[in-house]
C-alpha atoms as a PDB file:
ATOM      1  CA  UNK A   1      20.239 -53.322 -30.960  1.00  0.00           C
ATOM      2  CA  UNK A   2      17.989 -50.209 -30.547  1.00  0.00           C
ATOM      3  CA  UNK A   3      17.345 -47.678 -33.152  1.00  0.00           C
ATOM      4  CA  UNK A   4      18.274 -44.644 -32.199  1.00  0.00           C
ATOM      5  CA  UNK A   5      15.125 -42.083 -33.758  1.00  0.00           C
ATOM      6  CA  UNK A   6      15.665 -38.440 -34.061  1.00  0.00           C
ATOM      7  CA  UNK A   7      12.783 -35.961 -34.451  1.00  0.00           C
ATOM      8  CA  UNK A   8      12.987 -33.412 -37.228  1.00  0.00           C
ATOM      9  CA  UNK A   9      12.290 -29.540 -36.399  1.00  0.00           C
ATOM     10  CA  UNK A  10      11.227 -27.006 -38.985  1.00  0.00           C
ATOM     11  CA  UNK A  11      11.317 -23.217 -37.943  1.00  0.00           C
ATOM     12  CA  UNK A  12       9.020 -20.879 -39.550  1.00  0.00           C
ATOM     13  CA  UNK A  13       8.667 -17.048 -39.335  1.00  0.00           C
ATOM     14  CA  UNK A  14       9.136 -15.855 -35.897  1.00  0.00           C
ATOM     15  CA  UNK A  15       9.698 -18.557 -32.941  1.00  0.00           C
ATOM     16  CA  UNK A  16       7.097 -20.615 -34.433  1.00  0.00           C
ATOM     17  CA  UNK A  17       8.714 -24.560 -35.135  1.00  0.00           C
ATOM     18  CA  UNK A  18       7.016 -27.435 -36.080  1.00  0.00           C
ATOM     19  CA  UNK A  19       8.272 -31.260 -34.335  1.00  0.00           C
ATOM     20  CA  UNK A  20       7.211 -34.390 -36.680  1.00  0.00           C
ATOM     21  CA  UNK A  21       6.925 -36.463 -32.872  1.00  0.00           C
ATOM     22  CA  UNK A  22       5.075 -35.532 -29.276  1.00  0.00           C
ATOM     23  CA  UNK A  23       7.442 -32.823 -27.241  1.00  0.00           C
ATOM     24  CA  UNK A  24       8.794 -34.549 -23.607  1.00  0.00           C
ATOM     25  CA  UNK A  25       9.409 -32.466 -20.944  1.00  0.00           C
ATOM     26  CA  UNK A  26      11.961 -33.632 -18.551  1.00  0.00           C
ATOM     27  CA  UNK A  27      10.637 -34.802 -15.307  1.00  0.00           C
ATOM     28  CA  UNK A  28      11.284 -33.601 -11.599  1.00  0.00           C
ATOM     29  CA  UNK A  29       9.898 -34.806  -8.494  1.00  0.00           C
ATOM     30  CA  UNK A  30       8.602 -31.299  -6.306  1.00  0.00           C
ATOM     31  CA  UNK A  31      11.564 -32.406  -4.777  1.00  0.00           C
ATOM     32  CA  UNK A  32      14.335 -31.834  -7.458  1.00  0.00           C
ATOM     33  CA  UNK A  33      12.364 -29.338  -9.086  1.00  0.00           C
ATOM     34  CA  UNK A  34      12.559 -27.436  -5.837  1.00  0.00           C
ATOM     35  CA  UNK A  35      16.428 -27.570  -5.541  1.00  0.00           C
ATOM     36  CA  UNK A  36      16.610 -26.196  -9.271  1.00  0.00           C
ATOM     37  CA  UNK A  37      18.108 -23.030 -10.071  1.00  0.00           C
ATOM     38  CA  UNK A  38      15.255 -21.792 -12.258  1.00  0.00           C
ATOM     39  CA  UNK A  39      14.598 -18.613 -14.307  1.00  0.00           C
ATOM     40  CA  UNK A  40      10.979 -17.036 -15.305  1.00  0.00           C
ATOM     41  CA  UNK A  41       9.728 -19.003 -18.129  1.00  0.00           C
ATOM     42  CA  UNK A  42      10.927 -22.367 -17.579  1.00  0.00           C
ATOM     43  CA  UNK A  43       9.099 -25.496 -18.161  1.00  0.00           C
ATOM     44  CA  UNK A  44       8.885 -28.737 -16.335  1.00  0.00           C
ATOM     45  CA  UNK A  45       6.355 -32.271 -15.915  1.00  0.00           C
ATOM     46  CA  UNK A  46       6.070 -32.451 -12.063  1.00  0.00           C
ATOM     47  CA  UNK A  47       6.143 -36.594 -11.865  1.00  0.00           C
ATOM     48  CA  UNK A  48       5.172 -35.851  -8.268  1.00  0.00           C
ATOM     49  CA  UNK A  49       1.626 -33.806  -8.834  1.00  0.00           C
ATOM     50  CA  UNK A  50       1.515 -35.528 -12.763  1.00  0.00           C
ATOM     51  CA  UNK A  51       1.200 -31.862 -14.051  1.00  0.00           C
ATOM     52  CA  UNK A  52       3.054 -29.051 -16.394  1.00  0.00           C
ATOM     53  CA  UNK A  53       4.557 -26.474 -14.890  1.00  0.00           C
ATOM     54  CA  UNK A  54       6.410 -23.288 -15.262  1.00  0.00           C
ATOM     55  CA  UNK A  55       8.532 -21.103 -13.481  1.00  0.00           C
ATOM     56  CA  UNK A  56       6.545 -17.292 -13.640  1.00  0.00           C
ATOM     57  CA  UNK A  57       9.705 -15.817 -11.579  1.00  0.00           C
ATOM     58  CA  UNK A  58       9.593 -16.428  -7.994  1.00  0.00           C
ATOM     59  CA  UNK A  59       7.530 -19.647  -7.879  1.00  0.00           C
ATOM     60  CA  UNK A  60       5.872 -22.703  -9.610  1.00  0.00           C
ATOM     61  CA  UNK A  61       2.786 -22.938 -10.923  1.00  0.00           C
ATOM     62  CA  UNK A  62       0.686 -25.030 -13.077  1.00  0.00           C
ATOM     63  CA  UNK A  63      -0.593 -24.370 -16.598  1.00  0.00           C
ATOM     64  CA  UNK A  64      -3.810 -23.541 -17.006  1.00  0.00           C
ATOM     65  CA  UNK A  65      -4.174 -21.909 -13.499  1.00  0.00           C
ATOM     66  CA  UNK A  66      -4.231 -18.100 -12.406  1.00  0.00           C
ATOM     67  CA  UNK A  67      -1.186 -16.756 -11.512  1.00  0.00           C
ATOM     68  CA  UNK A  68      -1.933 -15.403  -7.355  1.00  0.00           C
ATOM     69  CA  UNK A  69      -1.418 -12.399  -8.678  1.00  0.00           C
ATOM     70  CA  UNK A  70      -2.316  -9.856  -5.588  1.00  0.00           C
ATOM     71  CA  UNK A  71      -2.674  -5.928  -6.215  1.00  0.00           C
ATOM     72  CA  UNK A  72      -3.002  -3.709  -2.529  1.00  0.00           C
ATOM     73  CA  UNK A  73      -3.613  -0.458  -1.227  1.00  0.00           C
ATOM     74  CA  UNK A  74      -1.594  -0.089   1.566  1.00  0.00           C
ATOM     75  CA  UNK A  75      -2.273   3.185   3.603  1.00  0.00           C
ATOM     76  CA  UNK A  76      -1.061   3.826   7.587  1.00  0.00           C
ATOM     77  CA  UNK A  77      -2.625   5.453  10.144  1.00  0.00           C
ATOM     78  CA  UNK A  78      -2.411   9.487  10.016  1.00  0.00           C
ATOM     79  CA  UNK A  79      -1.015  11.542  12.250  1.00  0.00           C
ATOM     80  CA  UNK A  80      -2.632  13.111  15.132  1.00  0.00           C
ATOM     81  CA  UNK A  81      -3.397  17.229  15.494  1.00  0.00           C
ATOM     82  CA  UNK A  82      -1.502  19.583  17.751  1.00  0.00           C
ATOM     83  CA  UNK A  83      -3.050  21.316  20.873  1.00  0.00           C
ATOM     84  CA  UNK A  84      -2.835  24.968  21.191  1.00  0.00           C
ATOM     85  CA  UNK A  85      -1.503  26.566  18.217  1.00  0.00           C
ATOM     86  CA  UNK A  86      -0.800  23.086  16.786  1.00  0.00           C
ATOM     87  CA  UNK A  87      -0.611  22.433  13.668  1.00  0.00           C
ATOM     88  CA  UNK A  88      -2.916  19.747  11.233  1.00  0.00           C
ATOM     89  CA  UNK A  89      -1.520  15.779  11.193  1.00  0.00           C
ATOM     90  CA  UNK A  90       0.057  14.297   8.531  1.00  0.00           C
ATOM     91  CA  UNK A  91      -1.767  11.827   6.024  1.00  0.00           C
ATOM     92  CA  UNK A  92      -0.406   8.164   6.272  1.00  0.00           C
ATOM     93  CA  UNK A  93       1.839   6.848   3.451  1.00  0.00           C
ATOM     94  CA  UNK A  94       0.055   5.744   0.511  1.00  0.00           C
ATOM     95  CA  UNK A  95       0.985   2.379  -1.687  1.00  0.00           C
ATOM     96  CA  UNK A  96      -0.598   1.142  -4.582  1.00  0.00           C
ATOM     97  CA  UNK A  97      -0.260  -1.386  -7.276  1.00  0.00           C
ATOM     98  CA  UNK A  98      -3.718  -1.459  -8.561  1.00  0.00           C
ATOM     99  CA  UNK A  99      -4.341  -1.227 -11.986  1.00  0.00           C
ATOM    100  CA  UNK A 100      -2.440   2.202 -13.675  1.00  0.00           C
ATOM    101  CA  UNK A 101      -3.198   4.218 -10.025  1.00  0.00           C
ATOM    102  CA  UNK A 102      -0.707   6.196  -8.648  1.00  0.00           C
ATOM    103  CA  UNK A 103       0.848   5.708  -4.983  1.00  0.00           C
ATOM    104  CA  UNK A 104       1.271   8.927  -2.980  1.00  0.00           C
ATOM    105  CA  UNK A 105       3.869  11.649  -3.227  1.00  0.00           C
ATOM    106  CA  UNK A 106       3.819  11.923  -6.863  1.00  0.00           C
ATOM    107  CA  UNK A 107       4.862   8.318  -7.866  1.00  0.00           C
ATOM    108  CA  UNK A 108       2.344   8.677 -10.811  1.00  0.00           C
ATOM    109  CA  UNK A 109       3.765   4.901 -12.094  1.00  0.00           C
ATOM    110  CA  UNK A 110       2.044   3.208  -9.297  1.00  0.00           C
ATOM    111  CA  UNK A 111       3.468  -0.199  -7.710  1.00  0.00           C
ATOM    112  CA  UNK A 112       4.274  -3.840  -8.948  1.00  0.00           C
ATOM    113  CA  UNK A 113       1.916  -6.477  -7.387  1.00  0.00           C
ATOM    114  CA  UNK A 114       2.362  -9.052  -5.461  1.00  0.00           C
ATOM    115  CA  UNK A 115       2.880 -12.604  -7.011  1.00  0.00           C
ATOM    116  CA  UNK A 116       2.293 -14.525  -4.058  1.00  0.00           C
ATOM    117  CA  UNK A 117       2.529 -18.310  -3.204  1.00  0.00           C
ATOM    118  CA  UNK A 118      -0.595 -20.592  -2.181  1.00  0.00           C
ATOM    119  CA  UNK A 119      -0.340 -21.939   1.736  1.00  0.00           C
ATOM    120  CA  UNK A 120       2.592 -19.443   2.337  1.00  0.00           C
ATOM    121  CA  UNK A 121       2.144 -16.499   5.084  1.00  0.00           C
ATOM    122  CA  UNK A 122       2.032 -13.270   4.341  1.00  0.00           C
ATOM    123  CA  UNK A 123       1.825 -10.496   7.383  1.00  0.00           C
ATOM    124  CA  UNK A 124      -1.256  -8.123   7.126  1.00  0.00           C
ATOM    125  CA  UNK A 125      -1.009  -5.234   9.760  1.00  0.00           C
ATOM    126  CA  UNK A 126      -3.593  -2.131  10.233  1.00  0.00           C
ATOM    127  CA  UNK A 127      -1.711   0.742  11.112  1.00  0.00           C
ATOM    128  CA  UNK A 128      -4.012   3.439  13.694  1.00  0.00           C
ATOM    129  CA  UNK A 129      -4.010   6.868  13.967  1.00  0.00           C
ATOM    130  CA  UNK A 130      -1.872   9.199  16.022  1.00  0.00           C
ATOM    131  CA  UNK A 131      -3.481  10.971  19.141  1.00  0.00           C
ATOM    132  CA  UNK A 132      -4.466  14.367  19.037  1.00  0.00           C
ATOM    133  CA  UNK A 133      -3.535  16.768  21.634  1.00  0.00           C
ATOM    134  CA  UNK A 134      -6.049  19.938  23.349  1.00  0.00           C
ATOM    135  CA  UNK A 135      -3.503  20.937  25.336  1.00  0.00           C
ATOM    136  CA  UNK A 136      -0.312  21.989  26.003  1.00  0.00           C
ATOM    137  CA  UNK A 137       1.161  19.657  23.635  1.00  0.00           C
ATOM    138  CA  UNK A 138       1.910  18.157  19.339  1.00  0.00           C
ATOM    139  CA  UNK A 139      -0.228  15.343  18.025  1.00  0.00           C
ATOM    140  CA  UNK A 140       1.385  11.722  17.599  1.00  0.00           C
ATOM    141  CA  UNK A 141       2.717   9.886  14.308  1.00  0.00           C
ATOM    142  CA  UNK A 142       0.604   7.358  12.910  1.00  0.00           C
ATOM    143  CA  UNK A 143       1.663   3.851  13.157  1.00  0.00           C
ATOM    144  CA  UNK A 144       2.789   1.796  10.037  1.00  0.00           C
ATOM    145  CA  UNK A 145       0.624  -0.578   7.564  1.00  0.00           C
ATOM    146  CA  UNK A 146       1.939  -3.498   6.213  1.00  0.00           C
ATOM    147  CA  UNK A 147       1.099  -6.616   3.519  1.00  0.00           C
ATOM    148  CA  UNK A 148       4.012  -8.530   2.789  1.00  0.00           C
ATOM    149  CA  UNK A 149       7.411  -6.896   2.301  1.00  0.00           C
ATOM    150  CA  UNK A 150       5.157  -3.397   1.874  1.00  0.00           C
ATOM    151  CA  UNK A 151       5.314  -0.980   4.441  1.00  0.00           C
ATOM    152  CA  UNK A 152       3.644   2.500   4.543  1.00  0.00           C
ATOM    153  CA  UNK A 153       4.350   4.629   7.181  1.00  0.00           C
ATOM    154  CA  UNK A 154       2.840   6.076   9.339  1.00  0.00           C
ATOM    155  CA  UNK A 155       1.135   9.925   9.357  1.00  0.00           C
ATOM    156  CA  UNK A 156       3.653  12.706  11.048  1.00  0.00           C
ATOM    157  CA  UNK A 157       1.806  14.368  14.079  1.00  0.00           C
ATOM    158  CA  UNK A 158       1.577  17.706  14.099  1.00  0.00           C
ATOM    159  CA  UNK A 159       3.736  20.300  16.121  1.00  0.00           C
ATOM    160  CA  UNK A 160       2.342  23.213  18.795  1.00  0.00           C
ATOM    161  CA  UNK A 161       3.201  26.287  19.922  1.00  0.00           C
ATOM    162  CA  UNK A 162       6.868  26.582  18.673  1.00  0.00           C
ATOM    163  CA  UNK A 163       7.338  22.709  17.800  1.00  0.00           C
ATOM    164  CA  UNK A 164       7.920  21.624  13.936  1.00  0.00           C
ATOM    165  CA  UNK A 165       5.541  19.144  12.752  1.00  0.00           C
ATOM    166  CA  UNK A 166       7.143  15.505  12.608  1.00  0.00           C
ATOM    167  CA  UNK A 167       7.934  13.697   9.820  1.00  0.00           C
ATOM    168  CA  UNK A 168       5.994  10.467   8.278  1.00  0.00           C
ATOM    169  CA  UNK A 169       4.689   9.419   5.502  1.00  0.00           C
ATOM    170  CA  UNK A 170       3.318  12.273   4.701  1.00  0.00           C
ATOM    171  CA  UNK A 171       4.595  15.139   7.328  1.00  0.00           C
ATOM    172  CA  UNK A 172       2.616  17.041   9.936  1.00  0.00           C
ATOM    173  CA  UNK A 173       2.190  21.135  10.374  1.00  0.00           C
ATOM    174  CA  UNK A 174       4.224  23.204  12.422  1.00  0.00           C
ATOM    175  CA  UNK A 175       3.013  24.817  15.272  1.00  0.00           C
ATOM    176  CA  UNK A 176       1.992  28.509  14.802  1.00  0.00           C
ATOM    177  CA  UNK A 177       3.663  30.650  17.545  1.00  0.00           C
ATOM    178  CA  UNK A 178       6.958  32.811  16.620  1.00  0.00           C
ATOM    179  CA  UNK A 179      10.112  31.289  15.983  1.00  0.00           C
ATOM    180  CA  UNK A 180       7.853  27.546  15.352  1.00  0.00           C
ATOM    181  CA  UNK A 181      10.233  24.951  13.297  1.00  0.00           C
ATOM    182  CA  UNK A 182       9.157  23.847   9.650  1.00  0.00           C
ATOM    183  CA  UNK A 183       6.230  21.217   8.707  1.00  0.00           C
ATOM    184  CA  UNK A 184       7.471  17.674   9.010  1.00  0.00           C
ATOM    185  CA  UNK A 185       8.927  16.098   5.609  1.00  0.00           C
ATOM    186  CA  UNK A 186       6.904  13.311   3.887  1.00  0.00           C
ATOM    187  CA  UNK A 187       8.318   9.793   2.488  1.00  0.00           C
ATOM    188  CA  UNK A 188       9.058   9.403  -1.127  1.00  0.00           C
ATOM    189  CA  UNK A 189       6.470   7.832  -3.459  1.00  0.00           C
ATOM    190  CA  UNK A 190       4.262   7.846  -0.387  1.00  0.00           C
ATOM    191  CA  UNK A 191       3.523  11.465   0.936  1.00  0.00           C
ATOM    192  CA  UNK A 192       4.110  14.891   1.111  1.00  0.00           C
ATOM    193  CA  UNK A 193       5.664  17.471   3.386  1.00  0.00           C
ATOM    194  CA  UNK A 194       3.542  19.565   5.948  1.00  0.00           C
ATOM    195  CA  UNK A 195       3.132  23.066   6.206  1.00  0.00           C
ATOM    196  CA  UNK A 196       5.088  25.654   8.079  1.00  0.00           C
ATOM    197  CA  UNK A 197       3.590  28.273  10.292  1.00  0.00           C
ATOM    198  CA  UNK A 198       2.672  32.233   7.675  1.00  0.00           C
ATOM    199  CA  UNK A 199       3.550  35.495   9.340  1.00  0.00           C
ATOM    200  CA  UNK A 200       0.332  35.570  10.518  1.00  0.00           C
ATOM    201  CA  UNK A 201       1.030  33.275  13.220  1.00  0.00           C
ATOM    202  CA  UNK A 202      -1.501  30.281  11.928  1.00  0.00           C
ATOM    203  CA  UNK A 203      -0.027  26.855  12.040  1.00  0.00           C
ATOM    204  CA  UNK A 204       0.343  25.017   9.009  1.00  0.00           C
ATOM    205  CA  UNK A 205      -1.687  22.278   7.920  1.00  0.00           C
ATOM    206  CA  UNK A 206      -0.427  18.449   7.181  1.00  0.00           C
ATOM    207  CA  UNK A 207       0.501  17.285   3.617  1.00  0.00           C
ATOM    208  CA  UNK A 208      -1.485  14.537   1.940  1.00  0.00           C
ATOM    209  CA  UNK A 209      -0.816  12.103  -0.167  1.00  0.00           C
ATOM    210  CA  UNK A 210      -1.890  13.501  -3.372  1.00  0.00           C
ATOM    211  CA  UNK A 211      -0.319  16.878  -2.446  1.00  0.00           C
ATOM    212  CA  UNK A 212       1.355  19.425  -0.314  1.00  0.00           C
ATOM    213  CA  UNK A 213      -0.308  22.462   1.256  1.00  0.00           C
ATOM    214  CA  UNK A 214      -1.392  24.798  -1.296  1.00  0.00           C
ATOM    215  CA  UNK A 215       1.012  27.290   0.765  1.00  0.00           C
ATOM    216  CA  UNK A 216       1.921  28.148   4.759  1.00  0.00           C
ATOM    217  CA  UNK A 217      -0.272  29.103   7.618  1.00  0.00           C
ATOM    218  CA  UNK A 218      -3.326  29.037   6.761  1.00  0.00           C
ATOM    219  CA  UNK A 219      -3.486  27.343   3.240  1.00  0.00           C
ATOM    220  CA  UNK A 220      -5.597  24.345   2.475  1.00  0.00           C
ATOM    221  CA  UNK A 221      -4.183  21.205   3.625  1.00  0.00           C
ATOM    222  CA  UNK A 222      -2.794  18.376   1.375  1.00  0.00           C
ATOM    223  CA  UNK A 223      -5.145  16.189  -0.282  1.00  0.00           C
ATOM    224  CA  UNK A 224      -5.568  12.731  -0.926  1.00  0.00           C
ATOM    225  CA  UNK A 225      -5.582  10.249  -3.531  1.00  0.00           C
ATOM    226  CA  UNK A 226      -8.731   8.149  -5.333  1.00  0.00           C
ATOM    227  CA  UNK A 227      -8.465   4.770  -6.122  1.00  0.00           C
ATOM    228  CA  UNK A 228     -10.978   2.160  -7.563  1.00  0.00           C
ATOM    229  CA  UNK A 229      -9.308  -1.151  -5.900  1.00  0.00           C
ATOM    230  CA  UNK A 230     -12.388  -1.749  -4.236  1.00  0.00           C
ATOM    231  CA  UNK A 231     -15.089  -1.504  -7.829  1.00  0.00           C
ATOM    232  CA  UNK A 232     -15.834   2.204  -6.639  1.00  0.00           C
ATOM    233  CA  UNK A 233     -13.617   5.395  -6.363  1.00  0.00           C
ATOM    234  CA  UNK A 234     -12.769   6.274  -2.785  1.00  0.00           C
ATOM    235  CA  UNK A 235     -10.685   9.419  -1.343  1.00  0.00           C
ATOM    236  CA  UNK A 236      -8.014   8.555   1.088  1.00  0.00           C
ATOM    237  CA  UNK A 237      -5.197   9.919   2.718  1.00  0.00           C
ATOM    238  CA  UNK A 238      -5.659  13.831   3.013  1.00  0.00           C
ATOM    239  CA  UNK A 239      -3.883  15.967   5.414  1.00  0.00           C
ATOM    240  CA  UNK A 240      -5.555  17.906   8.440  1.00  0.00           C
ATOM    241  CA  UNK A 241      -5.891  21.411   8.400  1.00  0.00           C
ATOM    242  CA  UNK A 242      -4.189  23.801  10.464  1.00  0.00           C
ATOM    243  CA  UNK A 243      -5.485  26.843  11.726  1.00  0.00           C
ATOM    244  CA  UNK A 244      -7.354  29.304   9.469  1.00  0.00           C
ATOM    245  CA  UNK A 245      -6.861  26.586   7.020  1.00  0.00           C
ATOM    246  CA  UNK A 246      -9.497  24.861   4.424  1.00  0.00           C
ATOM    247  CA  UNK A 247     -10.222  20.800   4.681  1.00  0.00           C
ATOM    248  CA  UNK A 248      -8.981  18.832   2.629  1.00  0.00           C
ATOM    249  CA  UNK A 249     -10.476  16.064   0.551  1.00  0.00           C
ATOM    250  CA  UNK A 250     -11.918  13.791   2.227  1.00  0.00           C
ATOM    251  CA  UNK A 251     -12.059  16.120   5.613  1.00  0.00           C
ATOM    252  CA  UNK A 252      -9.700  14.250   8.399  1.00  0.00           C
ATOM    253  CA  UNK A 253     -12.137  14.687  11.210  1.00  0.00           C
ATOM    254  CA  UNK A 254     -13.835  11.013  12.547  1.00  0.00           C
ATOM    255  CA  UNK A 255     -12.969   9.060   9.181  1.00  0.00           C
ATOM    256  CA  UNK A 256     -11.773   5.840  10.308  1.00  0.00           C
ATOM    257  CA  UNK A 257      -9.658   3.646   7.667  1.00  0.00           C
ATOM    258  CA  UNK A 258      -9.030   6.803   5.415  1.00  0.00           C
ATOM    259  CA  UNK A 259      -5.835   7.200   6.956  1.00  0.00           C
ATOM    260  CA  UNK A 260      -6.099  11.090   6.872  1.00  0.00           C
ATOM    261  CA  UNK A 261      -4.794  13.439   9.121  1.00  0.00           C
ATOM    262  CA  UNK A 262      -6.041  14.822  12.400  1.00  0.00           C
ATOM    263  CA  UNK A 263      -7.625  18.457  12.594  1.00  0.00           C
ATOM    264  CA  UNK A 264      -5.261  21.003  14.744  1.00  0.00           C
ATOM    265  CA  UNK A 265      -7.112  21.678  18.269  1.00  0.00           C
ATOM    266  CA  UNK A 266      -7.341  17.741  19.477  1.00  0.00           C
ATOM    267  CA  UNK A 267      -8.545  15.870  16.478  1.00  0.00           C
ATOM    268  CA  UNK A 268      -6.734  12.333  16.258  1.00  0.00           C
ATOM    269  CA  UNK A 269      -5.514  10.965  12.767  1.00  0.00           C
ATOM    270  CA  UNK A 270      -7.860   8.607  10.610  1.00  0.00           C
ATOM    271  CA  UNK A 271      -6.910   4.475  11.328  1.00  0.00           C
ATOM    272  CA  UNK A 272      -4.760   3.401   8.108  1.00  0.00           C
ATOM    273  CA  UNK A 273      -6.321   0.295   6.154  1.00  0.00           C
ATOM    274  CA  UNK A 274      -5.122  -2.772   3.932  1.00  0.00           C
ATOM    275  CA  UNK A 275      -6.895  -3.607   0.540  1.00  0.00           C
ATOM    276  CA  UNK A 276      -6.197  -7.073  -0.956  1.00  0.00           C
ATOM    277  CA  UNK A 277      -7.600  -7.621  -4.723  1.00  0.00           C
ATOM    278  CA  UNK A 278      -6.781 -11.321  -6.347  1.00  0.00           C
ATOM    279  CA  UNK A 279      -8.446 -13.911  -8.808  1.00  0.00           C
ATOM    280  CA  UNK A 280     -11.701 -15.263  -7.413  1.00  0.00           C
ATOM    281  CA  UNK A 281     -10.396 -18.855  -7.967  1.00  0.00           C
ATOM    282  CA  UNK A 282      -8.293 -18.589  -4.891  1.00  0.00           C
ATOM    283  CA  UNK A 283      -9.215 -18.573  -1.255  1.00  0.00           C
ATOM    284  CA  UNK A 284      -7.954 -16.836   1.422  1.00  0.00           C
ATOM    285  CA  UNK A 285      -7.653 -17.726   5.176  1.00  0.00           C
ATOM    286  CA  UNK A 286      -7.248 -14.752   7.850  1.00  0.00           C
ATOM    287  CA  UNK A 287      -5.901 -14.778  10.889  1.00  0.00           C
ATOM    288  CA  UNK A 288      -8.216 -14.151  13.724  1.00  0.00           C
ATOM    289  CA  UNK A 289      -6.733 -11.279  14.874  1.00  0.00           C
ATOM    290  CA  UNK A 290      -7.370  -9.008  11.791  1.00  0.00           C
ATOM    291  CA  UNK A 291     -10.641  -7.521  10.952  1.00  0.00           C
ATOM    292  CA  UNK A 292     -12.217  -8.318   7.539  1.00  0.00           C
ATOM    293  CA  UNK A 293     -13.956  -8.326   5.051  1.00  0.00           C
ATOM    294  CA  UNK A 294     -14.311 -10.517   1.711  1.00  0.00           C
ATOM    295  CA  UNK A 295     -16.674  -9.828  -1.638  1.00  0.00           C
ATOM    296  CA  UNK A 296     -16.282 -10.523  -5.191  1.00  0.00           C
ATOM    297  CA  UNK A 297     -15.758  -7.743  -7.946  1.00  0.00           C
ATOM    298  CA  UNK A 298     -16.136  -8.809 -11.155  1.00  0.00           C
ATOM    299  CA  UNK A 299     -13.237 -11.921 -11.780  1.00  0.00           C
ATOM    300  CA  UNK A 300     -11.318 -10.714  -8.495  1.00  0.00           C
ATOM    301  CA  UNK A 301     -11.995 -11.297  -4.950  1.00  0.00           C
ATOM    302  CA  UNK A 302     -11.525  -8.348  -2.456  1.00  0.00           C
ATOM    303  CA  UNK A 303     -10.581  -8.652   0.869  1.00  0.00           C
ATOM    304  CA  UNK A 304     -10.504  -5.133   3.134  1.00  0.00           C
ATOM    305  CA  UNK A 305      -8.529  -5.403   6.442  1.00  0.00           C
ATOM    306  CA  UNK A 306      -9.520  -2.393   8.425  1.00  0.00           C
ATOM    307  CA  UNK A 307      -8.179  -3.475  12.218  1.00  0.00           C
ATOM    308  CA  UNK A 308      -5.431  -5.879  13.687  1.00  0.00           C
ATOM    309  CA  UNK A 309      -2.199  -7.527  12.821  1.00  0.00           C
ATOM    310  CA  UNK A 310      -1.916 -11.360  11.422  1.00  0.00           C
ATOM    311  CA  UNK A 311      -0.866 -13.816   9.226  1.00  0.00           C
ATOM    312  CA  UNK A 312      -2.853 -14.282   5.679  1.00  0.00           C
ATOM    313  CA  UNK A 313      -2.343 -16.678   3.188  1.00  0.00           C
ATOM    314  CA  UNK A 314      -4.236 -18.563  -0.074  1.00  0.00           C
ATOM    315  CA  UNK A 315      -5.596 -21.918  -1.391  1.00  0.00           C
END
């Protein structure tokens, strides 16, 4: 007959115990430790791989590895400038979990990243800038950026004449003739609201992400917001200026992947951009219809997405 042996447990101060014999984790195959209903924190020997695991809240991982933890900037294309007596564009929405930054429209708490899983696809899409208009017409919204399940969206174009500016994610100017609508509204945690049209009859400018028009008419336009994701501190996302109106920081005019908003009189909205930043022990595969590119800051890897829409995903 077998002899059944017990191991005896001391606990000390805190959650500190000592065991008098080696600890066994129960075993799982990937297989049954896939079908598991598991919580963060949760410890396992994968008999399959021969390795500890744990459970860090939405998937496995092994210990002694780095987490694919994956901070972004996530800005979309601005919105475009109005034609004659148009108003400025609206910046593009503004997302960002890096580090203590701040996404747009006065979330000053910033974002959660990303904990992502190794050979799983994730969507990546560039979002461009709205058209500007010379003529008789209002600029176009911005189109959308996206990583994952993050979407910013896209710049409001501007209004002319006696239009309102449109809403995005951060909203366009009004146009700057009598009896012209209000700027557009901007997105929570991701822009501000454009400008209306001053009794002076100029058109108001587009908000940014950082701020709102200082005022109507003829006010300086919204700025944008500075963030380090990259190693260095970059301005991104300000709003274009009406007429009569002062730039903005960074100016709108010809910046592509700023995702700032288009000048009033034709100017089109900056192209949006996606900023990746993850441990340098993983590696990254793009898909060939995105345009790149990869370098290594410090223990993280960068990757900066500045055209296209695909499928990413990590070794």
């Amino acid at each position: 007959m077998s002899t059944l042996e017990t191991n005896s447990i001391a606990k000390y101060s805190g959650n500190n115990v000592a065991i008098d014999d080696s600890l066994n984790l129960k075993s799982y195959t990937t297989t049954q430790r896939d079908a598991l209903t598991s919580a963060a924190g949760d410890i396992i020997y994968n008999s399959t791989d021969s390795k500890i695991q744990f459970y860090n809240g939405s998937a496995w991982a092994d210990t002694g590895t780095d987490i694919l933890k994956v901070e972004y900037l996530v800005i979309a294309g601005g919105g475009g400038g109005g034609g004659a007596y148009g108003g400025g564009g609206g910046a593009g929405g503004y997302r960002n979990s890096y580090s203590t930054e701040a996404s747009g429209g006065g979330n000053t708490d910033g974002e959660m990243p990303v904990v992502a899983d190794t050979g799983v696809n994730y969507t990546v899409t560039v979002g461009a800038g709205g058209a500007g208009h010379a003529g008789e017409d209002g600029g176009t919204s911005g189109s959308n950026s996206v990583f994952a399940d993050i979407t910013s969206i896209g710049g409001g174009g501007a209004g002319y004449r006696t239009e309102g500016g449109l809403s995005g994610g951060s909203g366009g100017g009004s146009g700057g003739q009598t009896g012209a609508g209000a700027g557009g509204g901007g997105t929570s945690n991701q822009g501000y609201a454009g400008a209306t049209k001053d009794s002076n009859n100029y058109s108001g400018s587009g908000g940014g992400a950082g701020s709102a028009p200082t005022g109507n008419g003829s006010a300086t336009a919204g700025s944008g917001l500075a963030s380090s994701i990259t190693g260095s501190s970059v301005s991104r996302a300000g709003g274009g200026p009406g007429t009569g109106s002062s730039y903005a920081s960074p100016t709108a005019a010809g910046s592509a992947n700023l995702g700032g908003g288009g000048i009033q009189g034709s100017t089109g909205g900056d192209s949006g951009v996606v900023i990746l930043r993850y441990p340098k022990s993983f590696t990254i595969t793009v898909g060939g219809s995105l345009t790149s590119t990869t370098s290594t800051v410090g223990n993280d890897k960068v990757t900066i997405f500045t055209a296209g829409t695909d499928n990413v995903s990590w070794a």
